[in-house]
Structure formats: C-alpha cells, structure tokens
Protein backbone atom coordinates (compact mmCIF):
# COMPACT_ATOMS: atom_id res chain seq x y z
CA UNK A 1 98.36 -71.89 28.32
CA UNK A 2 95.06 -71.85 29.10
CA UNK A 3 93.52 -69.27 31.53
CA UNK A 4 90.93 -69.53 33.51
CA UNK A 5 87.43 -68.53 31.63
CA UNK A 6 86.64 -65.23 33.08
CA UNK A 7 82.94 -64.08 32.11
CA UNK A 8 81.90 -60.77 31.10
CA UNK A 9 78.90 -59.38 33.28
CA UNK A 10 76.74 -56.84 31.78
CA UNK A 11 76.13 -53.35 33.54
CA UNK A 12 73.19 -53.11 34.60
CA UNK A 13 71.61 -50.28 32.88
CA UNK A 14 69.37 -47.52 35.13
CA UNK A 15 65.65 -47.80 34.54
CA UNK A 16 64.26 -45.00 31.95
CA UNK A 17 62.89 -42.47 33.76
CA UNK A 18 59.93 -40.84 31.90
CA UNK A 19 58.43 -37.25 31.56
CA UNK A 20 55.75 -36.73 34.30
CA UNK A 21 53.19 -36.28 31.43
CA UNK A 22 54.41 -39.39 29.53
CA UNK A 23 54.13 -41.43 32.58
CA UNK A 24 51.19 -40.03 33.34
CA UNK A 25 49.58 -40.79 29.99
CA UNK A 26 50.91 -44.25 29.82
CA UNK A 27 49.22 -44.93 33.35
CA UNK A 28 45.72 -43.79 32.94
CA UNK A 29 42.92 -45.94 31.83
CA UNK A 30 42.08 -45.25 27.51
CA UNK A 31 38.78 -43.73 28.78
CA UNK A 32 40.72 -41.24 30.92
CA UNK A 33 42.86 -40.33 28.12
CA UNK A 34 42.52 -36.26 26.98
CA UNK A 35 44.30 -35.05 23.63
CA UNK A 36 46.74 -32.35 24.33
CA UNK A 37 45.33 -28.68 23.87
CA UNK A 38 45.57 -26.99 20.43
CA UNK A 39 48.05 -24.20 20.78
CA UNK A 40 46.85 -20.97 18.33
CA UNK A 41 49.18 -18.95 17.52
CA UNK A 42 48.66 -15.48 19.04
CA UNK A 43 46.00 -16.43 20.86
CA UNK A 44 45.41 -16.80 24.51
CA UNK A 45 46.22 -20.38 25.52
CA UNK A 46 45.86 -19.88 29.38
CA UNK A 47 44.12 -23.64 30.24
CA UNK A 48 41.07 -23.23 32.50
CA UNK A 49 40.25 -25.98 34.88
CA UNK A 50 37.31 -28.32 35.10
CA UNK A 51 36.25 -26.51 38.20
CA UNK A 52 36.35 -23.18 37.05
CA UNK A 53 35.06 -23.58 33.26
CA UNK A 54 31.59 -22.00 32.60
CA UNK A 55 28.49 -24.27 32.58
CA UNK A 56 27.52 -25.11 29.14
CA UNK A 57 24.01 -23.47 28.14
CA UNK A 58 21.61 -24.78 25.40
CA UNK A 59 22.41 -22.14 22.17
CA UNK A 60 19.90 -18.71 22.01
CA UNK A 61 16.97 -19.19 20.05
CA UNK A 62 17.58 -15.35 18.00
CA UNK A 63 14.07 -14.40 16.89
CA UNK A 64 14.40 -12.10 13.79
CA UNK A 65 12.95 -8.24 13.72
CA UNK A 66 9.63 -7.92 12.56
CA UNK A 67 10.53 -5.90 9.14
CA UNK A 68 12.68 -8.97 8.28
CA UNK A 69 10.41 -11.81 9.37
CA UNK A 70 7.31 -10.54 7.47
CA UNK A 71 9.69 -9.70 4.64
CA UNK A 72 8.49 -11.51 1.77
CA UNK A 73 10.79 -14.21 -0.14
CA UNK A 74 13.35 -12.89 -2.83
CA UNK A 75 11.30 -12.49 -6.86
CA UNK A 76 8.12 -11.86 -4.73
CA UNK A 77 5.54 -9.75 -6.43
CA UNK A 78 4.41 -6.96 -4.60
CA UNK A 79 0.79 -5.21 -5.03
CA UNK A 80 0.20 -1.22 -4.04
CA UNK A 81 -2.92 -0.82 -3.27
CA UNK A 82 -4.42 2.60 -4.47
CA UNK A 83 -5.76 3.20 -1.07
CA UNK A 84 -3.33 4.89 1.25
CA UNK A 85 -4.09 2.97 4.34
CA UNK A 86 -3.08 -0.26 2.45
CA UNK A 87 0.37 0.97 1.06
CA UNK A 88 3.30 -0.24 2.40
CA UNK A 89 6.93 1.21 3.16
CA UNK A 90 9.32 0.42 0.09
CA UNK A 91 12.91 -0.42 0.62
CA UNK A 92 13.79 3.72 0.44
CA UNK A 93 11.78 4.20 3.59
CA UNK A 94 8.86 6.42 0.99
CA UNK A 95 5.11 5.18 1.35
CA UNK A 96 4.38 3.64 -2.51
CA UNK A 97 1.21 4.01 -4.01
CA UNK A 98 -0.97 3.32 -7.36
CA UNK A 99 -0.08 5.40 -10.62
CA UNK A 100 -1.88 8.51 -10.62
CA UNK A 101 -4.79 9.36 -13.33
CA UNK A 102 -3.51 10.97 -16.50
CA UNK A 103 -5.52 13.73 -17.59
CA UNK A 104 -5.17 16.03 -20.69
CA UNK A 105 -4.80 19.69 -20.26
CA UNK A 106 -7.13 20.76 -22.97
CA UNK A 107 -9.96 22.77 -23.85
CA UNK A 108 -12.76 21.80 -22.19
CA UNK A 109 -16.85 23.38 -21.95
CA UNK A 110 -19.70 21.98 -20.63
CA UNK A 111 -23.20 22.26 -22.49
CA UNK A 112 -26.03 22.17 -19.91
CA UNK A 113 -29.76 22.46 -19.76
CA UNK A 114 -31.79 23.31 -16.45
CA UNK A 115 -35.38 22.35 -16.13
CA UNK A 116 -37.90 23.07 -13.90
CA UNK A 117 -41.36 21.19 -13.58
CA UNK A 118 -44.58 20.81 -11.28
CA UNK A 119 -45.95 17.59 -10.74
CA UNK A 120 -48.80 16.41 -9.41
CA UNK A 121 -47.60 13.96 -7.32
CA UNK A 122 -43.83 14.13 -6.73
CA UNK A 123 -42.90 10.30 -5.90
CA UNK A 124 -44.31 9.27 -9.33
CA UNK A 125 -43.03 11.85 -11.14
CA UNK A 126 -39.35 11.13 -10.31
CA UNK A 127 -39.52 7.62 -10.55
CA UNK A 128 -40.88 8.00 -14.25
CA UNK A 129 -37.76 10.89 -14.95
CA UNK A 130 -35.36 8.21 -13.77
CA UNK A 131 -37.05 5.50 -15.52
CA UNK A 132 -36.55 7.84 -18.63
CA UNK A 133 -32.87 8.58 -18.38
CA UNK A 134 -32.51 4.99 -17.99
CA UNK A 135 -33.82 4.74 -21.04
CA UNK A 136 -31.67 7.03 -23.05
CA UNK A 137 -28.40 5.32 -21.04
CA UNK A 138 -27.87 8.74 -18.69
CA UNK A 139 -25.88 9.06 -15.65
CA UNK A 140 -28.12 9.82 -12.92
CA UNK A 141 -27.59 11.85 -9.86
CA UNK A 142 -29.45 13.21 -6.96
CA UNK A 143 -28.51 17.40 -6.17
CA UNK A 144 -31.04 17.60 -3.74
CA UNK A 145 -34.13 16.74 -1.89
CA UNK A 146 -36.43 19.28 0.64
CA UNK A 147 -39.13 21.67 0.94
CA UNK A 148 -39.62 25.28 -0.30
CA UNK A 149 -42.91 26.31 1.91
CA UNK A 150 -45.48 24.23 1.43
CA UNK A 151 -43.23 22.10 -2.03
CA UNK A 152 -41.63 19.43 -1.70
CA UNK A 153 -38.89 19.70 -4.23
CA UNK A 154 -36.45 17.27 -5.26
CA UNK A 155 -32.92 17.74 -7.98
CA UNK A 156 -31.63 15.36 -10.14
CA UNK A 157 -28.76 15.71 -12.79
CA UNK A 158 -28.62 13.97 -16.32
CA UNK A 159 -25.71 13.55 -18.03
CA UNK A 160 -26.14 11.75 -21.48
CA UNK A 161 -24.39 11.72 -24.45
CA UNK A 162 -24.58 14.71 -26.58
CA UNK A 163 -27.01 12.92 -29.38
CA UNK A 164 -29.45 12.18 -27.20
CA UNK A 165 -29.75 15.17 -24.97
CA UNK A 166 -32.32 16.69 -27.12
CA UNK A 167 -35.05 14.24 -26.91
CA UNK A 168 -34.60 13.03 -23.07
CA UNK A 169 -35.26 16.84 -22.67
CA UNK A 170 -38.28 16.82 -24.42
CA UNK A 171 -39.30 13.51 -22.80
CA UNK A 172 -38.64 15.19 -19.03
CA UNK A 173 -40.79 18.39 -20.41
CA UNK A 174 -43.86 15.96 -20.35
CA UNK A 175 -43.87 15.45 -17.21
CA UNK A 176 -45.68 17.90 -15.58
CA UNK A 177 -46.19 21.50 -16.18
CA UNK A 178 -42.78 23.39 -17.30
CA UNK A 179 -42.20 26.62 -14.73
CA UNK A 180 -38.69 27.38 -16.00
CA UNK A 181 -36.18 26.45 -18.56
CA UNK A 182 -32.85 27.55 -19.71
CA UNK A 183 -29.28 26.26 -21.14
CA UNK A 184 -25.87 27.55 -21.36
CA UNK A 185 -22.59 26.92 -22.34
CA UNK A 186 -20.01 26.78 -20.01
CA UNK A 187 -15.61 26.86 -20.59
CA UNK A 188 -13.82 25.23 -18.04
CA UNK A 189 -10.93 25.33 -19.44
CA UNK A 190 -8.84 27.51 -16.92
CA UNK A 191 -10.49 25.55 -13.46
CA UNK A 192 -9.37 22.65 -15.27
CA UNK A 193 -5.90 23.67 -15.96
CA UNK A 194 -5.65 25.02 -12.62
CA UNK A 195 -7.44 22.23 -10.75
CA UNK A 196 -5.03 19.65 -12.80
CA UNK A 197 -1.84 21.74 -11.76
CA UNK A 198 -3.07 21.27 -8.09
CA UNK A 199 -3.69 17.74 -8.70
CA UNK A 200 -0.03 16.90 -9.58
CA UNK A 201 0.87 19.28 -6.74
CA UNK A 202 -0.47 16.72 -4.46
CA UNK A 203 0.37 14.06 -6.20
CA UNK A 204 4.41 14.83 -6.30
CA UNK A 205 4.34 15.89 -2.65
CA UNK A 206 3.05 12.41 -1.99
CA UNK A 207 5.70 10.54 -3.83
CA UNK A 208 8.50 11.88 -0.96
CA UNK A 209 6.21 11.48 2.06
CA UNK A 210 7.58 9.23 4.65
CA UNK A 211 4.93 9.22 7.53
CA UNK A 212 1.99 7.35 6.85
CA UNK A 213 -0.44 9.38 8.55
CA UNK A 214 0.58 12.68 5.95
CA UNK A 215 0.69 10.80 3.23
CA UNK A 216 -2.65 9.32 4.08
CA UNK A 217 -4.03 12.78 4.55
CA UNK A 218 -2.54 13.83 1.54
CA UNK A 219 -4.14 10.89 -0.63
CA UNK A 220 -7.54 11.97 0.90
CA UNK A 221 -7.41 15.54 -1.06
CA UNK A 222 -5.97 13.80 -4.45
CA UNK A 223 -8.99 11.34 -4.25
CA UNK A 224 -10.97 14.43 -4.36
CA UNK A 225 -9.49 16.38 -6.78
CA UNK A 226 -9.16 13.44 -8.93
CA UNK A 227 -13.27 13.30 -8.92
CA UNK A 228 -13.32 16.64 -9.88
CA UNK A 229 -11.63 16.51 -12.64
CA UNK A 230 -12.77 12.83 -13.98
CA UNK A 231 -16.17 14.82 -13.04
CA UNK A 232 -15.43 17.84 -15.40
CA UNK A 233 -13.55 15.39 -18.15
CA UNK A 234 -17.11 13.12 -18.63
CA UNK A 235 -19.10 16.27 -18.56
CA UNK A 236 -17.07 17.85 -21.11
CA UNK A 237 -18.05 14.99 -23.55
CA UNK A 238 -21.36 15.05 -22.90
CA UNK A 239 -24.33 17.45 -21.94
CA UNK A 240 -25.84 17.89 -18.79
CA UNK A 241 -29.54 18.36 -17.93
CA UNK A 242 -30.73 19.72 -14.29
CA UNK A 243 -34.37 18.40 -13.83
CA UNK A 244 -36.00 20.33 -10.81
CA UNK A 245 -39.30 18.86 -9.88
CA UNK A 246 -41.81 20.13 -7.61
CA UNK A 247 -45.40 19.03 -6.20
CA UNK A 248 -48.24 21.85 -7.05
C-alpha cells in the first residue's frame, strides 16, 4: 500500500537578533568605524563624550633654567680665572679660583743702599740714572716725585742683582754732587712669617666663600698681600739702592 506522499515543511526559523553594538557596528559606514576602548586595569575607564572632551592644544615649548642651559657639555674643560670677578660657581655652590702662590717661610734680609745727589738739572739727571740701571739689568721704580722749598726732588728705587750693586752705585755717585749716603742691612724674617701666615689666612677663608661679592673683596686683600711678599722674596735675593735726586 502506497500512501499518499506527505512532504515535510521546514520551520521557519526566527531571524537572529543581534547585540545593539553588533548591529550597530555592522551598519555603519568603515570610515565611521571606532575600535572599542582599552580597559586598564585599575584605572578610571569612565568614557567622556565628543562634546565634553578637552580641546587638544599644541605641546608646551619647556625652556630650560638658565644654570642648566649655559651649562657646558659633559668632558668640558673648565678655566678659573685668577681674577675674582671672572670665577665661576662650581657644582658645591663655593666660588673657585686660581692656585695660590707658594712661598717659603725662610730667613729672609734685605741689603740696601740710600743715595742722595744734587743735580744740575733734574730732567737729565734722571733720565741718565735710569738709562744706567738699564744698563746693569735693574728693576726700576719711582718712590716719589715733588718739591722741598725751592727743590724739585724726585725717588727712584734700584733693585739689581747682588754682583752688580756695587758698581751701578758708583755709576749713580757720578751724577751730580753726593749730599748723603748710607746702607744697611735689614731681617725680615718675622714680617715675612707673619705676613705669609696672614696670606694663607685669606687665602683658606676664600676657599669656603659662597657670595661673590665677599669673596671678591677677599681676593682684593690676597692680591695685595701676595705683592708684598713676592715684593720682599725678590728683594731678599737681591740689593736695593734708593737714589734721591735733587736740582741745586
């Protein structure tokens, strides 16, 4: 027996519904498509809309301080200058500066010869004294220059080497006629000791000095003891002559 063919329909199955976000994904143009947010983990992940988002700003320009922009590069060599105004702050914050002079704390005395001489005319005569001491390779120096009454007067200093002191005195004796004469001998010793301990007084002081304006006034009276001293060393070496010349 042979039934009738009955056919078997298919249920229809309900259209897939999708997730508002899917759907709305699938729907928007490619150029209107915008990958999810990252989620961080302990973070704040509160999304901010369009609308209320700050306005994007071009990035600050950050100008470095001073110190570090003039700063010179790493391995640079650095110069102290000996003059205080020219130092500059090291990385400790102190004011550097050149080495100090070394001097010896020894015996020291100073051998000098005073001379005094009337010339006829004065402007000759101590043009042909410094001529002279030229001559015999002395330091020259000027003490003084006036009038004593109706004299004009004028000082000058010689300091020569020991060897030749001798006969650049007897070279300034011909000038003119000899009023006065005289030498002595001179220690030093102890002003040198205690001008020297003075010295590195200043000179230690300086080394922990901060503001530029003490140190500065600080260098000012080591430049001037230093002189003395270097003043006193050379003359200990050498003799010293004090010419005195005066118009008749």
């Amino acid at each position: 027996f042979t039934g009738p063919t009955i056919a078997h329909r298919e249920e229809a199955k309900p259209p897939a519904v999708l997730p508002p976000q899917e759907k709305n994904r699938r729907e928007a143009p490619p150029e209107q498509l915008v990958p999810p947010p990252r989620v961080v983990p302990g973070a704040n992940n509160t999304q901010v809309p369009d609308s209320q988002a700050p306005p994007q700003t071009a990035p600050r320009q950050v100008t470095p301080p001073k110190a570090l922009a003039e700063r010179p590069p790493a391995g640079a060599k650095r110069e102290w200058s000996a003059s205080p105004a020219a130092s500059e702050a090291g990385s400790s914050g102190r004011v550097a500066f050149a080495e100090p002079r070394v001097f010896l704390n020894k015996e020291r005395q100073i051998t000098s010869s005073f001379l005094r001489v009337a010339v006829p005319q004065l402007d000759a005569a101590e043009a042909e004294a410094r001529t002279i001491g030229q001559r015999f390779g002395a330091k020259i120096q000027e003490l003084a220059r006036g009038q004593a009454g109706a004299r004009q007067q004028v000082g000058l200093k010689f300091t020569v080497e020991t060897t030749r002191a001798n006969l650049l005195l007897v070279r300034l004796i011909g000038l003119g006629k000899v009023l006065d004469r005289g030498s002595q001998t001179q220690d030093i010793s102890a002003d040198f000791a205690a001008t020297l301990e003075l010295y590195r007084y200043w000179v230690g002081l300086r080394n922990t000095v901060t503001d530029a304006a003490e140190a500065e006034a600080i260098g000012r009276e080591i430049e001037r003891l230093e002189k003395q001293l270097a003043t006193w060393d050379e003359e200990a070496e050498r003799q010293v002559i004090v010419l005195w010349l005066e118009e008749e």
